[in-house]
C-alpha atoms as a PDB file:
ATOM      1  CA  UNK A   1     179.256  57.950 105.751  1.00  0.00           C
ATOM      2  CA  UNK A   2     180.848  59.826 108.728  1.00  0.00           C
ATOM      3  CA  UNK A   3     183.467  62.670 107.410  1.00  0.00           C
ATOM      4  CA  UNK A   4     186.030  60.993 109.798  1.00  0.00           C
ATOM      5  CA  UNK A   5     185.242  57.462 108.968  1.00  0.00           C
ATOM      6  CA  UNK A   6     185.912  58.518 105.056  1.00  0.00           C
ATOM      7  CA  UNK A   7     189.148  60.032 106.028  1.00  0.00           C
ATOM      8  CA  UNK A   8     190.553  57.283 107.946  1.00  0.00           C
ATOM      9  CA  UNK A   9     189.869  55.059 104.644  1.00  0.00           C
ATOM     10  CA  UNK A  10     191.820  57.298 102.478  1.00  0.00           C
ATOM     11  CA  UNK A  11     194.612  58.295 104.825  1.00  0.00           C
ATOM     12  CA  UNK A  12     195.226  54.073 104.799  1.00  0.00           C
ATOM     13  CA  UNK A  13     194.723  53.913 101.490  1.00  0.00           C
ATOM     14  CA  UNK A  14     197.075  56.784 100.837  1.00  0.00           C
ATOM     15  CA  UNK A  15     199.803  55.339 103.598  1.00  0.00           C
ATOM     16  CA  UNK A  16     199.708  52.302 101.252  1.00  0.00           C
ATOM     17  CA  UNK A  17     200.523  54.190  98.136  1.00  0.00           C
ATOM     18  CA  UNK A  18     203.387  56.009  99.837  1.00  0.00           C
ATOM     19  CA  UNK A  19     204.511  52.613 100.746  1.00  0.00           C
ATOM     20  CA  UNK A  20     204.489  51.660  97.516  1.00  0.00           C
ATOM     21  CA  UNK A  21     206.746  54.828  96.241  1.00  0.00           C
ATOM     22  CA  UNK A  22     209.120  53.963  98.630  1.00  0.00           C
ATOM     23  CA  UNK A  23     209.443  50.312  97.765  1.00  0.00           C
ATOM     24  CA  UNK A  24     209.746  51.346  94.037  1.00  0.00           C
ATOM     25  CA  UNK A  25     212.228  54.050  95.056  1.00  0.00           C
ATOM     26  CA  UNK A  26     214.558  51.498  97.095  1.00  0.00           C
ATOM     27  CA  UNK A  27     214.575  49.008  94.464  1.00  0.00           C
ATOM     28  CA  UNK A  28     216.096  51.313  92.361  1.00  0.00           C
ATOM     29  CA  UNK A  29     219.455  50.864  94.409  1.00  0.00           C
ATOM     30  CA  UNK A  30     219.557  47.497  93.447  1.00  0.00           C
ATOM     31  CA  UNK A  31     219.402  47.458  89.732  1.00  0.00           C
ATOM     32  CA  UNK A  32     222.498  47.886  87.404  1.00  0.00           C
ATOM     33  CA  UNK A  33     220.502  49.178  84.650  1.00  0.00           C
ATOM     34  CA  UNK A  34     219.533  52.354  83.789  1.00  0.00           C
ATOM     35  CA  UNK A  35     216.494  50.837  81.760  1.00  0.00           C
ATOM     36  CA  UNK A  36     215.738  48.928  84.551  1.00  0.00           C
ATOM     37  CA  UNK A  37     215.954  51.642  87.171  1.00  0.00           C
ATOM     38  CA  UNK A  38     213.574  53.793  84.792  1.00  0.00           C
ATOM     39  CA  UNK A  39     210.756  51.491  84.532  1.00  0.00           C
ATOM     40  CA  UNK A  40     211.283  51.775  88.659  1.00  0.00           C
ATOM     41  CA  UNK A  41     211.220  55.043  88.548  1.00  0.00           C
ATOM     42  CA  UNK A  42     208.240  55.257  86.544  1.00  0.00           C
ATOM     43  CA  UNK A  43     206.252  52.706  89.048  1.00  0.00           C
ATOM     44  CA  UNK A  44     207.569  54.987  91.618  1.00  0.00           C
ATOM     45  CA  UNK A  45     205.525  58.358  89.815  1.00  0.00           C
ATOM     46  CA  UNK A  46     202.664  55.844  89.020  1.00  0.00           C
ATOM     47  CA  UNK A  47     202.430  55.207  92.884  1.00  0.00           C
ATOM     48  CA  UNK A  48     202.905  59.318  93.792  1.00  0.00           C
ATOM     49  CA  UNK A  49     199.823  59.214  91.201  1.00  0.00           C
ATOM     50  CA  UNK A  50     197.365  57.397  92.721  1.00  0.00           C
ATOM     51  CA  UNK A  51     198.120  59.417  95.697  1.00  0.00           C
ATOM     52  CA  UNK A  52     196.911  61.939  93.594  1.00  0.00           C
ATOM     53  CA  UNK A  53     193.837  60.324  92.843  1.00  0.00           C
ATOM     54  CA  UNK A  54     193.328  59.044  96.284  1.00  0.00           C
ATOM     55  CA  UNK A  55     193.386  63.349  97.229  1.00  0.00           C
ATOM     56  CA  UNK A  56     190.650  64.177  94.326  1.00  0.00           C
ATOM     57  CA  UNK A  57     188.608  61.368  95.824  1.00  0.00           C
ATOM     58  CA  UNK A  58     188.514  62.909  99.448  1.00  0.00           C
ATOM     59  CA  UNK A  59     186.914  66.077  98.178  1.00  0.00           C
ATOM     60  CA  UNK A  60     184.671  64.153  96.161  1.00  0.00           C
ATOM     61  CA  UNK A  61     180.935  63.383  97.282  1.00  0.00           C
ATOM     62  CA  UNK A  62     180.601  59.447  97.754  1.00  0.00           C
ATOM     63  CA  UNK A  63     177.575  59.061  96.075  1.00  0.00           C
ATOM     64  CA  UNK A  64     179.260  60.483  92.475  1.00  0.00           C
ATOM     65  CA  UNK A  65     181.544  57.727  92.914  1.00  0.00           C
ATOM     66  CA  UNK A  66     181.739  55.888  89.546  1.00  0.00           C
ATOM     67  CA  UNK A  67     183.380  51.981  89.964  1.00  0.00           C
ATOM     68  CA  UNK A  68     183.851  50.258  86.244  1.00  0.00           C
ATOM     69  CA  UNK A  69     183.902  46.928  85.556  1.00  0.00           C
ATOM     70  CA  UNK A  70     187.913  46.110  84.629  1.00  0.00           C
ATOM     71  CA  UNK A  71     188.838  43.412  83.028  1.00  0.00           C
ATOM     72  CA  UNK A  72     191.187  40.645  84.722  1.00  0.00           C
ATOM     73  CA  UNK A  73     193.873  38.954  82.615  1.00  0.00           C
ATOM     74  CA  UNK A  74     194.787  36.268  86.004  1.00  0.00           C
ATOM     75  CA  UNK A  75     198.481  36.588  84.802  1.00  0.00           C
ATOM     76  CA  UNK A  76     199.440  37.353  88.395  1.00  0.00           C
ATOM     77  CA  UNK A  77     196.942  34.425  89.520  1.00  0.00           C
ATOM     78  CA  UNK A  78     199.282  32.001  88.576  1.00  0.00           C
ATOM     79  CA  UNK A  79     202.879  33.230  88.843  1.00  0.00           C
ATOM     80  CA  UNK A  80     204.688  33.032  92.027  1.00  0.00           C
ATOM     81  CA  UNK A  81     206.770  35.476  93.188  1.00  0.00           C
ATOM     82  CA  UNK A  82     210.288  34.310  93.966  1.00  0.00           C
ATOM     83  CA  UNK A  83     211.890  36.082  97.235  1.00  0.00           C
ATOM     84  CA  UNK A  84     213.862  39.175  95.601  1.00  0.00           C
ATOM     85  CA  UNK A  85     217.524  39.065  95.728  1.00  0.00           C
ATOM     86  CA  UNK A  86     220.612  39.889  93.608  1.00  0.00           C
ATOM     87  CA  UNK A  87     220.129  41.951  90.336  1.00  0.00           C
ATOM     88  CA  UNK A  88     215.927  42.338  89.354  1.00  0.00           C
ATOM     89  CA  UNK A  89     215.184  41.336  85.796  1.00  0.00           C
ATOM     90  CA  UNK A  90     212.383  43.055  83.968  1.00  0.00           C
ATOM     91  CA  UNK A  91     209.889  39.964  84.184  1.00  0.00           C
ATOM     92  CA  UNK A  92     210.589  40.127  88.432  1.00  0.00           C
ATOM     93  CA  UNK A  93     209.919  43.540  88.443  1.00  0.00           C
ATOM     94  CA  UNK A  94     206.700  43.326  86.688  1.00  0.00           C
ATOM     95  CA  UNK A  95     205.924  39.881  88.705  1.00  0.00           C
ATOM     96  CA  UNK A  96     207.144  42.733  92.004  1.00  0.00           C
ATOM     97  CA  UNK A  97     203.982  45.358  90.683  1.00  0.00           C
ATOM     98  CA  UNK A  98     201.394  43.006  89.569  1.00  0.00           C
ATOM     99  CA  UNK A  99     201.300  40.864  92.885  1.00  0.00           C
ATOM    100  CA  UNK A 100     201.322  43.947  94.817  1.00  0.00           C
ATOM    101  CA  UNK A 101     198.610  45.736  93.174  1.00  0.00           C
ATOM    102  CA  UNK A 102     197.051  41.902  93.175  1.00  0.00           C
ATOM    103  CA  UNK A 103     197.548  41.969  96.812  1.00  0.00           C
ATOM    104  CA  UNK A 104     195.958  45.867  97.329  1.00  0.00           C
ATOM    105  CA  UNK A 105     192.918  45.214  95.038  1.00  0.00           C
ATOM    106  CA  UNK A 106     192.000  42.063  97.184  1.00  0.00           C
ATOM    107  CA  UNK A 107     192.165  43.961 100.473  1.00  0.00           C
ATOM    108  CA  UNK A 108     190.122  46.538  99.597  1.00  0.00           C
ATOM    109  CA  UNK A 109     187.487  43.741  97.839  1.00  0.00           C
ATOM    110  CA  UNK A 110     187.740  42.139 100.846  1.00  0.00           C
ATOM    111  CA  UNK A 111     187.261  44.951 103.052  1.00  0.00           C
ATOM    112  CA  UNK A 112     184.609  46.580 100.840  1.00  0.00           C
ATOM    113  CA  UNK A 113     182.241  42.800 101.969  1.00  0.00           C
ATOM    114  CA  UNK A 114     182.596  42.976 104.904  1.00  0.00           C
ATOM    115  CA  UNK A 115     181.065  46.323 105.898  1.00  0.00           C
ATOM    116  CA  UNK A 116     177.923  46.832 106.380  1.00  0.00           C
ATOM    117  CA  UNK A 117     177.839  50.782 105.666  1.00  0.00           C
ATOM    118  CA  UNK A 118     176.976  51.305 102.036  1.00  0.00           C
ATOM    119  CA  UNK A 119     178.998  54.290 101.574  1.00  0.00           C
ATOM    120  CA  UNK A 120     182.107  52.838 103.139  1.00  0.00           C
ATOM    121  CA  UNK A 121     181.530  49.660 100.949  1.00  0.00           C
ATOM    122  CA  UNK A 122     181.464  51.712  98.212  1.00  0.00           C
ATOM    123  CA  UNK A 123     184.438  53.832  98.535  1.00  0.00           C
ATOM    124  CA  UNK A 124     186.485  49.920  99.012  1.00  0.00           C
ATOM    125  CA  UNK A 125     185.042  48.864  95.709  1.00  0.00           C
ATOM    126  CA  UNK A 126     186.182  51.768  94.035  1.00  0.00           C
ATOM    127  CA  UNK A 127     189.515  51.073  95.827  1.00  0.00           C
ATOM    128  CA  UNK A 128     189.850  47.919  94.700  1.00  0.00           C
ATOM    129  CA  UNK A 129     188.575  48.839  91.110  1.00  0.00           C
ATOM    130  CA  UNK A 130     191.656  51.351  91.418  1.00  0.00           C
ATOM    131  CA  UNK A 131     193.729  48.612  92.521  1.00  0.00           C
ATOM    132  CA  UNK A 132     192.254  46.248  89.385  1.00  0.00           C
ATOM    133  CA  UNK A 133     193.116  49.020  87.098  1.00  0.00           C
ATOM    134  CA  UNK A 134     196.798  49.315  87.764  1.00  0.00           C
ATOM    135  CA  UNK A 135     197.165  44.842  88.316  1.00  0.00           C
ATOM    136  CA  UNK A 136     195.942  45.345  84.603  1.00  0.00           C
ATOM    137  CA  UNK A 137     198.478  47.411  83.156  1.00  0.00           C
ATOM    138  CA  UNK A 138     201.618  45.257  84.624  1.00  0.00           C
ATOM    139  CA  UNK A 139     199.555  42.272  83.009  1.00  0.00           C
ATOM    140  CA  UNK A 140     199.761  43.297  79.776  1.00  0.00           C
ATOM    141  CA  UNK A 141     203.236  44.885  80.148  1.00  0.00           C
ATOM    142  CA  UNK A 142     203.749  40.952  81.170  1.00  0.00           C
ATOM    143  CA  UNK A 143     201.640  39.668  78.487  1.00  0.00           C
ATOM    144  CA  UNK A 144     202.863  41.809  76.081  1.00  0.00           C
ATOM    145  CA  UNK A 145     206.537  41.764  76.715  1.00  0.00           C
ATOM    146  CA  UNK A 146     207.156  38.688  78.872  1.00  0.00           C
ATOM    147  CA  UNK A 147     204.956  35.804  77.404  1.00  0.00           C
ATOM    148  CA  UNK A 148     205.054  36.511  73.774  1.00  0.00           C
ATOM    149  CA  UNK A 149     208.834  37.297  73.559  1.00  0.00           C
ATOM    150  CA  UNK A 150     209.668  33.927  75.781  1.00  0.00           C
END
Protein backbone atom coordinates (compact mmCIF):
# COMPACT_ATOMS: atom_id res chain seq x y z
CA UNK A 1 0.00 0.00 0.00
CA UNK A 2 1.13 3.58 -0.90
CA UNK A 3 2.79 5.43 2.34
CA UNK A 4 0.26 8.29 1.63
CA UNK A 5 -2.71 6.17 0.97
CA UNK A 6 -1.96 4.46 4.62
CA UNK A 7 -1.78 7.83 6.15
CA UNK A 8 -4.87 9.25 4.86
CA UNK A 9 -6.65 6.00 6.47
CA UNK A 10 -5.30 6.66 9.82
CA UNK A 11 -5.43 10.44 9.91
CA UNK A 12 -9.58 9.63 9.30
CA UNK A 13 -9.52 7.11 11.51
CA UNK A 14 -7.74 9.20 14.09
CA UNK A 15 -10.11 12.49 13.24
CA UNK A 16 -12.88 10.04 14.27
CA UNK A 17 -11.42 9.18 17.60
CA UNK A 18 -10.82 12.83 18.42
CA UNK A 19 -14.39 13.22 17.59
CA UNK A 20 -15.25 10.87 19.83
CA UNK A 21 -13.15 12.58 22.90
CA UNK A 22 -14.86 15.54 22.27
CA UNK A 23 -18.36 14.16 22.27
CA UNK A 24 -17.50 12.29 25.56
CA UNK A 25 -15.93 15.50 26.89
CA UNK A 26 -19.18 17.72 26.10
CA UNK A 27 -21.48 15.32 27.55
CA UNK A 28 -19.90 15.73 30.61
CA UNK A 29 -21.59 19.30 30.92
CA UNK A 30 -24.74 17.78 30.93
CA UNK A 31 -24.70 15.28 33.69
CA UNK A 32 -25.45 16.12 37.42
CA UNK A 33 -23.49 13.32 38.65
CA UNK A 34 -20.18 13.00 39.49
CA UNK A 35 -20.44 9.10 38.89
CA UNK A 36 -21.94 9.79 35.84
CA UNK A 37 -19.52 12.41 34.60
CA UNK A 38 -16.62 9.82 35.52
CA UNK A 39 -17.69 6.98 33.50
CA UNK A 40 -17.65 10.07 30.71
CA UNK A 41 -14.59 10.91 31.53
CA UNK A 42 -13.27 7.57 31.35
CA UNK A 43 -14.90 7.01 27.64
CA UNK A 44 -13.29 10.26 26.99
CA UNK A 45 -9.39 8.63 27.95
CA UNK A 46 -10.65 5.35 26.27
CA UNK A 47 -11.17 7.47 23.01
CA UNK A 48 -7.54 9.59 23.57
CA UNK A 49 -6.47 5.71 23.70
CA UNK A 50 -7.24 4.40 20.65
CA UNK A 51 -5.66 7.43 19.28
CA UNK A 52 -2.86 5.96 20.78
CA UNK A 53 -3.20 2.82 19.15
CA UNK A 54 -4.21 4.28 15.90
CA UNK A 55 -0.25 6.18 16.22
CA UNK A 56 1.56 2.62 17.02
CA UNK A 57 -0.29 1.31 14.00
CA UNK A 58 1.16 4.01 11.52
CA UNK A 59 4.70 2.98 12.29
CA UNK A 60 3.77 -0.47 12.06
CA UNK A 61 4.45 -2.63 8.79
CA UNK A 62 0.92 -3.72 7.30
CA UNK A 63 1.71 -7.06 6.71
CA UNK A 64 2.41 -7.74 10.81
CA UNK A 65 -1.00 -6.64 11.18
CA UNK A 66 -2.76 -9.19 13.45
CA UNK A 67 -7.00 -8.89 13.18
CA UNK A 68 -8.76 -11.44 15.92
CA UNK A 69 -11.86 -12.81 15.69
CA UNK A 70 -14.12 -10.79 18.59
CA UNK A 71 -16.96 -11.94 19.73
CA UNK A 72 -20.41 -9.99 19.17
CA UNK A 73 -22.98 -9.92 21.99
CA UNK A 74 -25.83 -7.88 19.29
CA UNK A 75 -26.91 -5.93 22.49
CA UNK A 76 -26.58 -2.73 20.47
CA UNK A 77 -28.36 -4.64 17.43
CA UNK A 78 -31.48 -4.28 18.98
CA UNK A 79 -31.69 -1.19 21.20
CA UNK A 80 -32.57 2.07 19.78
CA UNK A 81 -31.09 5.01 20.70
CA UNK A 82 -33.49 7.67 21.91
CA UNK A 83 -32.47 11.42 20.77
CA UNK A 84 -30.33 12.68 23.93
CA UNK A 85 -31.81 15.33 25.98
CA UNK A 86 -32.19 16.42 29.64
CA UNK A 87 -30.08 14.58 32.35
CA UNK A 88 -28.14 11.08 30.70
CA UNK A 89 -28.77 7.98 32.76
CA UNK A 90 -26.12 5.32 32.91
CA UNK A 91 -28.05 2.78 30.53
CA UNK A 92 -28.18 6.04 27.72
CA UNK A 93 -24.77 6.57 28.12
CA UNK A 94 -23.75 3.09 27.51
CA UNK A 95 -26.67 2.82 24.68
CA UNK A 96 -24.50 6.63 23.54
CA UNK A 97 -20.87 4.30 23.30
CA UNK A 98 -22.07 1.06 22.06
CA UNK A 99 -24.04 2.49 18.95
CA UNK A 100 -21.20 4.64 18.21
CA UNK A 101 -18.52 2.18 18.28
CA UNK A 102 -21.49 -0.05 16.45
CA UNK A 103 -21.63 2.65 13.97
CA UNK A 104 -17.42 2.99 13.54
CA UNK A 105 -16.88 -0.83 13.35
CA UNK A 106 -19.46 -1.03 10.41
CA UNK A 107 -17.78 1.74 8.42
CA UNK A 108 -14.62 0.48 8.49
CA UNK A 109 -16.22 -3.34 7.62
CA UNK A 110 -17.81 -1.70 5.08
CA UNK A 111 -15.04 0.19 3.76
CA UNK A 112 -12.52 -2.64 4.27
CA UNK A 113 -15.14 -4.71 1.10
CA UNK A 114 -15.13 -2.53 -0.90
CA UNK A 115 -11.46 -2.01 -1.78
CA UNK A 116 -9.81 -3.79 -3.90
CA UNK A 117 -6.11 -3.15 -2.47
CA UNK A 118 -5.29 -5.93 -0.07
CA UNK A 119 -3.27 -3.92 2.20
CA UNK A 120 -5.79 -1.13 2.49
CA UNK A 121 -8.51 -3.87 3.09
CA UNK A 122 -6.57 -5.06 5.64
CA UNK A 123 -5.72 -2.12 7.65
CA UNK A 124 -10.12 -1.50 7.58
CA UNK A 125 -10.54 -4.95 9.01
CA UNK A 126 -8.27 -4.36 11.66
CA UNK A 127 -10.17 -1.04 12.10
CA UNK A 128 -13.22 -2.44 12.42
CA UNK A 129 -11.87 -5.38 14.64
CA UNK A 130 -10.70 -2.26 16.83
CA UNK A 131 -14.02 -0.87 16.57
CA UNK A 132 -15.64 -4.62 17.54
CA UNK A 133 -13.38 -4.66 20.47
CA UNK A 134 -14.49 -1.52 22.21
CA UNK A 135 -18.78 -2.21 20.95
CA UNK A 136 -17.84 -5.31 23.20
CA UNK A 137 -16.87 -3.83 26.31
CA UNK A 138 -20.05 -1.28 26.53
CA UNK A 139 -22.03 -4.65 25.84
CA UNK A 140 -21.14 -6.27 28.70
CA UNK A 141 -20.98 -3.10 30.85
CA UNK A 142 -24.82 -3.23 29.44
CA UNK A 143 -25.21 -6.82 29.95
CA UNK A 144 -23.67 -6.86 33.03
CA UNK A 145 -25.09 -3.85 34.71
CA UNK A 146 -28.19 -2.93 32.69
CA UNK A 147 -30.03 -6.28 31.84
CA UNK A 148 -29.39 -8.32 34.85
CA UNK A 149 -30.08 -5.54 37.45
CA UNK A 150 -33.53 -4.51 35.44
Amino acid sequence: MEDNKFSIIIDHAIERENEAVRFYHNLQESVHFTEKRNLLHDLENMERGHVTVLERLRRQDIGTIEIPEVQDLHISDYIVQEELSGELSYQDILIVAMKREESSHRLYRDLAEKSGDASVKKLFMKLASEEAKHKLLFEKMYDDEVLTQG
